[in-house]
Protein backbone atom coordinates (compact mmCIF):
# COMPACT_ATOMS: atom_id res chain seq x y z
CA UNK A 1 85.87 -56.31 -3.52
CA UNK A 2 82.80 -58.56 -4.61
CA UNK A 3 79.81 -57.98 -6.13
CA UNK A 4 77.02 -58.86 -7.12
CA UNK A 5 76.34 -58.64 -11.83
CA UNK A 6 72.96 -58.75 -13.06
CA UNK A 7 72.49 -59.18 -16.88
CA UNK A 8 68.99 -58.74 -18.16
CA UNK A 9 67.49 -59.45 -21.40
CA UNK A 10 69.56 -58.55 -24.57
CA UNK A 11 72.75 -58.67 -22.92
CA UNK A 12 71.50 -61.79 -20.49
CA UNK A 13 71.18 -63.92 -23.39
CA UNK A 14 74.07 -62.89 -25.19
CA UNK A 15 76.10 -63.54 -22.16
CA UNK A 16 74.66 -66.65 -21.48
CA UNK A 17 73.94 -66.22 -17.74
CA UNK A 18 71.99 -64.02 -15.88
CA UNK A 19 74.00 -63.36 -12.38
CA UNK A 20 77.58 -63.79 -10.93
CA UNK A 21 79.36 -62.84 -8.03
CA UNK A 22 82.73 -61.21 -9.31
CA UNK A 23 85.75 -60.53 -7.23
CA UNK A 24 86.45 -57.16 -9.10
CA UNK A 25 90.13 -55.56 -8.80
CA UNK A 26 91.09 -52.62 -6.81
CA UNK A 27 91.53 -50.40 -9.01
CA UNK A 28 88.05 -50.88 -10.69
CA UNK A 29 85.64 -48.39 -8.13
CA UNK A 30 82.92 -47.14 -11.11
CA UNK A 31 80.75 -48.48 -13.08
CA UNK A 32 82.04 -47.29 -16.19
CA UNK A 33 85.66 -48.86 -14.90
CA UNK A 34 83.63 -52.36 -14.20
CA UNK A 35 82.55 -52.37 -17.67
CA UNK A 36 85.96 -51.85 -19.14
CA UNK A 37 87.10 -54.36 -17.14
CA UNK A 38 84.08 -57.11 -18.45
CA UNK A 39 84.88 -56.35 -21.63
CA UNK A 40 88.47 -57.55 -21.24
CA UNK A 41 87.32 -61.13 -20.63
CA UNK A 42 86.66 -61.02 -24.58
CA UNK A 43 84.49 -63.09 -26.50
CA UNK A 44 80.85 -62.65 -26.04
CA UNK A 45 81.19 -59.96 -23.39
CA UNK A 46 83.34 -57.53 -25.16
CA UNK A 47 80.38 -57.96 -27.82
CA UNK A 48 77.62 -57.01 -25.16
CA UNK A 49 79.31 -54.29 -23.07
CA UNK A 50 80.93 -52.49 -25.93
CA UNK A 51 81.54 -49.01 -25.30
CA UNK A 52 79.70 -47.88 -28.45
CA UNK A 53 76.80 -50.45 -27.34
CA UNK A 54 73.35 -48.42 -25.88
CA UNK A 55 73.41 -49.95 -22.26
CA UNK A 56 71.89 -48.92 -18.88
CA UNK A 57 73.49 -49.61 -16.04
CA UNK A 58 72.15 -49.71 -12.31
CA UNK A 59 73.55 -49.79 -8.63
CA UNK A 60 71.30 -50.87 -6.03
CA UNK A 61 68.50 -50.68 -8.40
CA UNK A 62 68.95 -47.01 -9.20
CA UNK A 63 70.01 -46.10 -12.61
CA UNK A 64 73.99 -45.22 -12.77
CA UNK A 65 76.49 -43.43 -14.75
CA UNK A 66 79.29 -44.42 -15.91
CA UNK A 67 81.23 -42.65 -13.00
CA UNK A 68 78.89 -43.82 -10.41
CA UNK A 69 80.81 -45.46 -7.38
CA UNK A 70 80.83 -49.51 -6.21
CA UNK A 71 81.46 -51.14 -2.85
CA UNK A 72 81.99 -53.80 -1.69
CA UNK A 73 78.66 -56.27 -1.29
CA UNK A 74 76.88 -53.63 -4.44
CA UNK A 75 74.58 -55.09 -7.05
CA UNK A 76 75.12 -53.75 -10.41
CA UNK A 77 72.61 -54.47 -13.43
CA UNK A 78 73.36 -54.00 -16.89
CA UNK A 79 70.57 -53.94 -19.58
CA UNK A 80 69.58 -52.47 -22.81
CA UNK A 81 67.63 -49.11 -23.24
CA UNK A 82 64.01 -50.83 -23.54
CA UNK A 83 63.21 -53.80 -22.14
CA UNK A 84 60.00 -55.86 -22.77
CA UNK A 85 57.37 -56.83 -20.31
């Protein structure tokens, strides 16, 4: 499936980008599953998405959990707690 990642402030500039389309495995169908499987690309995104890291997450623009679902063609957003204006 593809999708659409959104990284906002924080975690945007630790990451070093802002968007990317991602063809995301099979077996990867939550958003808590789609963060495990960032964090496996090491580096600075195991550093960002840690599990232990405060992090929102969104589908569609609504805020998610980590068991929330993704299709195919979904936007998901991850970004700290508080964000400034």
């Amino acid at each position: 499936m593809t999708i659409e990642l959104r990284f906002f402030a924080s975690v945007r500039e630790q990451l070093g980008v802002a968007e990317e389309r991602a063809e995301v495995p099979a077996d990867v169908r939550t958003v808590g599953e789609l963060r495990h499987w960032l964090i496996q690309r090491g580096g600075p995104w195991a550093e960002a998405l840690a599990e232990g890291r405060a992090l929102r997450m969104a589908v569609d623009h609504a805020v998610a959990r980590p068991d929330t679902a993704i299709a195919d063609g979904c936007e998901v957003a991850f970004f700290p707690p508080v964000t400034g204006g």
